[in-house]
Protein backbone atom coordinates (compact mmCIF):
# COMPACT_ATOMS: atom_id res chain seq x y z
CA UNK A 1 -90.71 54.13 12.96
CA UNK A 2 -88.92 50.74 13.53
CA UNK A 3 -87.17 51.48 10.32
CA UNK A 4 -85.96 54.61 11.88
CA UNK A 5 -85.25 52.64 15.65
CA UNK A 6 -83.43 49.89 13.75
CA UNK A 7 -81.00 52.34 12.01
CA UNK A 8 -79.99 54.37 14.67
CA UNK A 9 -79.24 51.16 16.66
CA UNK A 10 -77.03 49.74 13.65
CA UNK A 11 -74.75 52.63 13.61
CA UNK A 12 -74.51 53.12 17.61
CA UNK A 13 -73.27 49.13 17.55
CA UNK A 14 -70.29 50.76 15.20
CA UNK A 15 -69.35 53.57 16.96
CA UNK A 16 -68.71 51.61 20.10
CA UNK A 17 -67.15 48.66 18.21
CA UNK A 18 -64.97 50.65 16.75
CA UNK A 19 -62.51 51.06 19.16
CA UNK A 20 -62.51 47.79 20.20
CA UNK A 21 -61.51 46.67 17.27
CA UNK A 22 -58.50 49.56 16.26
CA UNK A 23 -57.30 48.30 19.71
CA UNK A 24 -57.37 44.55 18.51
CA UNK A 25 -55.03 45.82 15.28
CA UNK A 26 -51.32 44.98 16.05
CA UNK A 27 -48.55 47.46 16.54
CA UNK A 28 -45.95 47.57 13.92
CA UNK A 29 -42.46 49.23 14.28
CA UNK A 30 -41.47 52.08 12.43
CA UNK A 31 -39.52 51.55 9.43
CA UNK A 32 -36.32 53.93 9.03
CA UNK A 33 -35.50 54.12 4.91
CA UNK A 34 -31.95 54.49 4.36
CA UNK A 35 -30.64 57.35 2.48
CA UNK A 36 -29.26 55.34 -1.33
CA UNK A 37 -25.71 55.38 -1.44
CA UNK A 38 -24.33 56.95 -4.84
CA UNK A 39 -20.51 55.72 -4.31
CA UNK A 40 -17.80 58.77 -4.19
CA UNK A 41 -18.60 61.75 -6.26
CA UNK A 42 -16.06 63.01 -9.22
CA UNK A 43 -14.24 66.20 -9.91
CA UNK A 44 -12.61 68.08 -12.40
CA UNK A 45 -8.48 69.71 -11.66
CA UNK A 46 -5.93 72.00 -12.82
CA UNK A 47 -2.55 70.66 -12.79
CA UNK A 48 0.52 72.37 -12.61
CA UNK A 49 3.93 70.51 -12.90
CA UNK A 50 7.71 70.89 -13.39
CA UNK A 51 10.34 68.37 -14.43
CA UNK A 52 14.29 67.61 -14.69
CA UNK A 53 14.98 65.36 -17.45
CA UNK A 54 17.58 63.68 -19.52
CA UNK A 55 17.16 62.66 -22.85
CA UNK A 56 18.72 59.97 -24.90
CA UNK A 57 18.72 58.44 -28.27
CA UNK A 58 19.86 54.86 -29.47
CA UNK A 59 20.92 55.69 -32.76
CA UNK A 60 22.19 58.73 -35.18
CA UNK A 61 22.43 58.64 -38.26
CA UNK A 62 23.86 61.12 -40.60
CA UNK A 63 23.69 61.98 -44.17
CA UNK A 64 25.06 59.32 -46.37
CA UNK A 65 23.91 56.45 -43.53
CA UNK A 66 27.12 56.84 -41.14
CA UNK A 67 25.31 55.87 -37.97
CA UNK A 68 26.68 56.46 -33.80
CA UNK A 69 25.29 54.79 -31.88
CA UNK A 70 27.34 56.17 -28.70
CA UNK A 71 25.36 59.41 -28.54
CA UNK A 72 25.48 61.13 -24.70
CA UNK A 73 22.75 61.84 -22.49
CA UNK A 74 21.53 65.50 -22.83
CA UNK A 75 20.14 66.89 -19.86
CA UNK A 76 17.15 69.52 -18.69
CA UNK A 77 14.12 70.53 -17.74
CA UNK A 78 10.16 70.62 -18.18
CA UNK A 79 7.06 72.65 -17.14
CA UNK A 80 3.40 71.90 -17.97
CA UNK A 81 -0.03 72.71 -17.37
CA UNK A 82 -3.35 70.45 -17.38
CA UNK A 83 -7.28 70.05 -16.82
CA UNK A 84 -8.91 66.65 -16.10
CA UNK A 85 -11.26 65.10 -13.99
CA UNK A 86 -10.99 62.14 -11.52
CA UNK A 87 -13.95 59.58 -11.07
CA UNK A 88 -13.50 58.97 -7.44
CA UNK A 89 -12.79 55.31 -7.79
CA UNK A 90 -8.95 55.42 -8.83
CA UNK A 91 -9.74 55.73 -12.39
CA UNK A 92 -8.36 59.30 -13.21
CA UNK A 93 -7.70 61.44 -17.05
CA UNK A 94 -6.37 65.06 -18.13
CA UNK A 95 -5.20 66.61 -21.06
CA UNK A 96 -1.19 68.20 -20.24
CA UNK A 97 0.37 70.31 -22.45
CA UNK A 98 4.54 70.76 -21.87
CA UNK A 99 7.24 72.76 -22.99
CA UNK A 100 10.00 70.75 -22.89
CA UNK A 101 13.65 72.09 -23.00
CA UNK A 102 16.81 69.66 -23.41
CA UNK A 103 20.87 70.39 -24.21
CA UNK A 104 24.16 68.37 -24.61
CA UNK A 105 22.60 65.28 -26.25
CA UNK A 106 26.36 65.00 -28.34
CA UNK A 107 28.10 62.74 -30.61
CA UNK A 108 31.26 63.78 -29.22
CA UNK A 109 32.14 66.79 -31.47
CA UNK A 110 28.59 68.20 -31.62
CA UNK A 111 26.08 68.73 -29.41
CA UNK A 112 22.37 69.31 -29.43
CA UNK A 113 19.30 71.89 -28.26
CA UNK A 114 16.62 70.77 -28.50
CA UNK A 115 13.16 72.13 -27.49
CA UNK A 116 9.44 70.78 -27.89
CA UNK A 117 5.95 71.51 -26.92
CA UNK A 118 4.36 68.43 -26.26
CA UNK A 119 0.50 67.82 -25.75
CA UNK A 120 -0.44 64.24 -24.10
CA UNK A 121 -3.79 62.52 -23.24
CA UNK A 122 -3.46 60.48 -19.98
CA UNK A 123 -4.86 58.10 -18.11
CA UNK A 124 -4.21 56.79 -14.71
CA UNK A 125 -5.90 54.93 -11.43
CA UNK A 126 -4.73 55.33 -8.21
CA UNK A 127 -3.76 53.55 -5.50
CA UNK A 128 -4.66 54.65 -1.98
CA UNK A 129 -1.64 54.11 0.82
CA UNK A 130 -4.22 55.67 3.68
CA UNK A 131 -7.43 56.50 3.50
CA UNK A 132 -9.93 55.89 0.43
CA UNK A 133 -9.87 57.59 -2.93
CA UNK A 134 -9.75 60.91 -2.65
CA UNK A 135 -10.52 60.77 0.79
CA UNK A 136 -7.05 62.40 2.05
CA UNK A 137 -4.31 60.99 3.08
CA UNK A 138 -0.69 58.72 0.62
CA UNK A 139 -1.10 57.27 -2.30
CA UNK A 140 0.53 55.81 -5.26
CA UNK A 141 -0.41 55.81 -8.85
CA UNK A 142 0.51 54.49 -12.43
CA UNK A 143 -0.68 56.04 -15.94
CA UNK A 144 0.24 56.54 -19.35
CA UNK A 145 -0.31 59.17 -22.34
CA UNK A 146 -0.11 59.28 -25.93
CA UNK A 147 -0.45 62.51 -28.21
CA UNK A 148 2.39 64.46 -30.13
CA UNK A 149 4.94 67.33 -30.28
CA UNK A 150 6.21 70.26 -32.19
CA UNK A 151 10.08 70.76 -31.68
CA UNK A 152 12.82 72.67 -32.89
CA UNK A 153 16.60 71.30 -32.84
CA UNK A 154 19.87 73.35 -33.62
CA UNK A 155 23.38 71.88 -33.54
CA UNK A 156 26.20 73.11 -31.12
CA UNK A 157 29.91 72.87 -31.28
CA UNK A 158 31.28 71.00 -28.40
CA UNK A 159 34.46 73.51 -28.48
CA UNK A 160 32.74 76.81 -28.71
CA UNK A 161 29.45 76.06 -27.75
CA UNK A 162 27.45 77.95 -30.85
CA UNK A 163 25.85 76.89 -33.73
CA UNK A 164 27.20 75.23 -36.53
CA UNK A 165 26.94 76.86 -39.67
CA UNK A 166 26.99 73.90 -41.94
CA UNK A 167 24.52 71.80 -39.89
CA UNK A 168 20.72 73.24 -40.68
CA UNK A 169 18.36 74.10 -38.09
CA UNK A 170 15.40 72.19 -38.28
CA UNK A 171 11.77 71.59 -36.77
CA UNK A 172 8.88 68.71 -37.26
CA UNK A 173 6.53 67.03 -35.35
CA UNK A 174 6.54 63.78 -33.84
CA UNK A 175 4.14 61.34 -32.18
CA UNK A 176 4.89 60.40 -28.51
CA UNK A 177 3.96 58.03 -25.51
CA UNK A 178 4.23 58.38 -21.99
CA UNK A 179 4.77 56.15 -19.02
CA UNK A 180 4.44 57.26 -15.55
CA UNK A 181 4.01 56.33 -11.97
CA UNK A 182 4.62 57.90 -8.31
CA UNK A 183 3.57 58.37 -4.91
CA UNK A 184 1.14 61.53 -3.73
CA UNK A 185 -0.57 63.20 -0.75
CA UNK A 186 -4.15 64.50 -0.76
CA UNK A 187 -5.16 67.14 1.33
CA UNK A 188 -8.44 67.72 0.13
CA UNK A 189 -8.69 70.40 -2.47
CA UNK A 190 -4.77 70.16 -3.03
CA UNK A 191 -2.85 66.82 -4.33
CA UNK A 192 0.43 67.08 -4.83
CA UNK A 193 2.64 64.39 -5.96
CA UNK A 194 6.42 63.17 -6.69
CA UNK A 195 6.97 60.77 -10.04
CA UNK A 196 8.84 59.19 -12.53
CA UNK A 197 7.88 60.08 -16.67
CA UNK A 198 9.02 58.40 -19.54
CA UNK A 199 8.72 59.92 -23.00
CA UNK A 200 9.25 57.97 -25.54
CA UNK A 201 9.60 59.90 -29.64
CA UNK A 202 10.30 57.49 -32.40
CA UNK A 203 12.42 60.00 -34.36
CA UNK A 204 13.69 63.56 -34.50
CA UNK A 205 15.08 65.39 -37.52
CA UNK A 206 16.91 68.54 -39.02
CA UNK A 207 14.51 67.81 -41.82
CA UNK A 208 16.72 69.42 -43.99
CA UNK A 209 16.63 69.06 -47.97
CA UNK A 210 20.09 70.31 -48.00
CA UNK A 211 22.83 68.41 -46.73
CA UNK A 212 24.14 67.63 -44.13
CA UNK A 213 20.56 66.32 -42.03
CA UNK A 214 20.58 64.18 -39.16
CA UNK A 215 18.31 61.61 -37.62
CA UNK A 216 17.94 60.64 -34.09
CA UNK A 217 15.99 57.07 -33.81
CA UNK A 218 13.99 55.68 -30.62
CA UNK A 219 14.44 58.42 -28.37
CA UNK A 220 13.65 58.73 -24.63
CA UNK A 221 13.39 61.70 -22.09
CA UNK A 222 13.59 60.57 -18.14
CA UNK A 223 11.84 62.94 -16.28
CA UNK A 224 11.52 63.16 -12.32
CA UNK A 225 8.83 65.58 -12.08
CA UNK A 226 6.80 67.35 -9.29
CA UNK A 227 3.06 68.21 -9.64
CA UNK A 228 0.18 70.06 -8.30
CA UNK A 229 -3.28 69.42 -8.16
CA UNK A 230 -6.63 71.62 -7.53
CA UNK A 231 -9.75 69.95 -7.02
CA UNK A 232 -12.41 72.44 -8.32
CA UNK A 233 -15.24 72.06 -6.35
């Protein structure tokens, strides 16, 4: 029985101590976790651009070695297409694929058409003016491309403008790089921007095994060219 007496008494001492002691406990703050930051999320684009250029070439040489160096500027246009994807911290790529459309490059008696489809790998980072990346607002950039082209040229007369018989046709492929910078706006979903392009092709040919063939060496196309951008979300 004093067993029983002494264990009932033990656990009434708890229950009243209890509280006296939760109350004795200190009373810490709450603790707010902050969401983790990931940085500025990516996305992928189509492109859309056109182009007026004007082409020139430092040296022709004809068959036999004769080589004119005083070759005139050609002028004309450009239109490509493009997917890529941005990073969201400047760093930016896409694949563009151009057709590229160019007359009057002339040695002063001839002249030339010339036409390519060019497909370029690009990279670029950009430079925000106001605002963050891709966060809206100007912005410049800088970038360059290398990849390759399939063209087609066919020599004019300066006098009557059509071809000349004795000159083949001809076609080829030829590497190519790309320089480029500009300024843009981003509006969200839409970026469009205004820029400079240089081409650069080492050399472009009649390829002809009959004579007479031609050679144009360390060629350039100058392009001032407007693009469109959708963000796809």
């Amino acid at each position: 029985m004093r067993i029983l007496l002494a264990a009932l008494l033990a656990v009434m001492t708890a229950l009243i101590g209890a509280p006296a002691k939760a109350a004795d406990m200190p009373d810490y703050p709450d603790i707010e976790i902050p969401d983790v930051d990931y940085g500025v999320e990516g996305a992928f684009y189509l492109r859309g651009s056109a182009a007026w250029n004007a082409q020139w070439t430092r040296e022709h040489v004809t068959t036999g070695g004769a080589i004119n160096a005083a070759t005139a500027a050609g002028y004309g246009y450009s239109l490509g297409a493009g997917f890529g994807y941005e990073t969201g911290t400047g760093l930016r790529v896409d694949g563009t694929l151009d057709y590229i459309s160019n007359d009057g490059l002339t040695d002063g008696t001839d002249h030339l058409h010339f036409r390519s489809t060019l497909a370029l790998a690009n990279i670029y980072y950009d430079f925000p003016i106001s605002g963050d990346a891709m966060g809206g607002g100007f912005g410049a950039y800088v970038g360059a491309g290398f990849g390759g082209g399939y063209y087609t040229t066919v020599v004019h007369d300066n006098a009557t403008d059509s071809p000349v018989g004795g000159i083949p046709d001809g076609s080829g492929w030829t590497p190519a790089v790309a320089a480029m910078a500009g300024v843009s706006y981003d509006a969200g979903s839409w970026v469009g921007d205004l820029g400079y392009r240089l081409i650069y092709m080492p050399q472009l040919s009649n390829n002809a095994v009959a004579t007479p063939s031609f050679y144009l060496n360390d060629n350039t196309l100058h392009e001032v060219r407007a693009t469109v951008r959708y963000r796809i979300q």
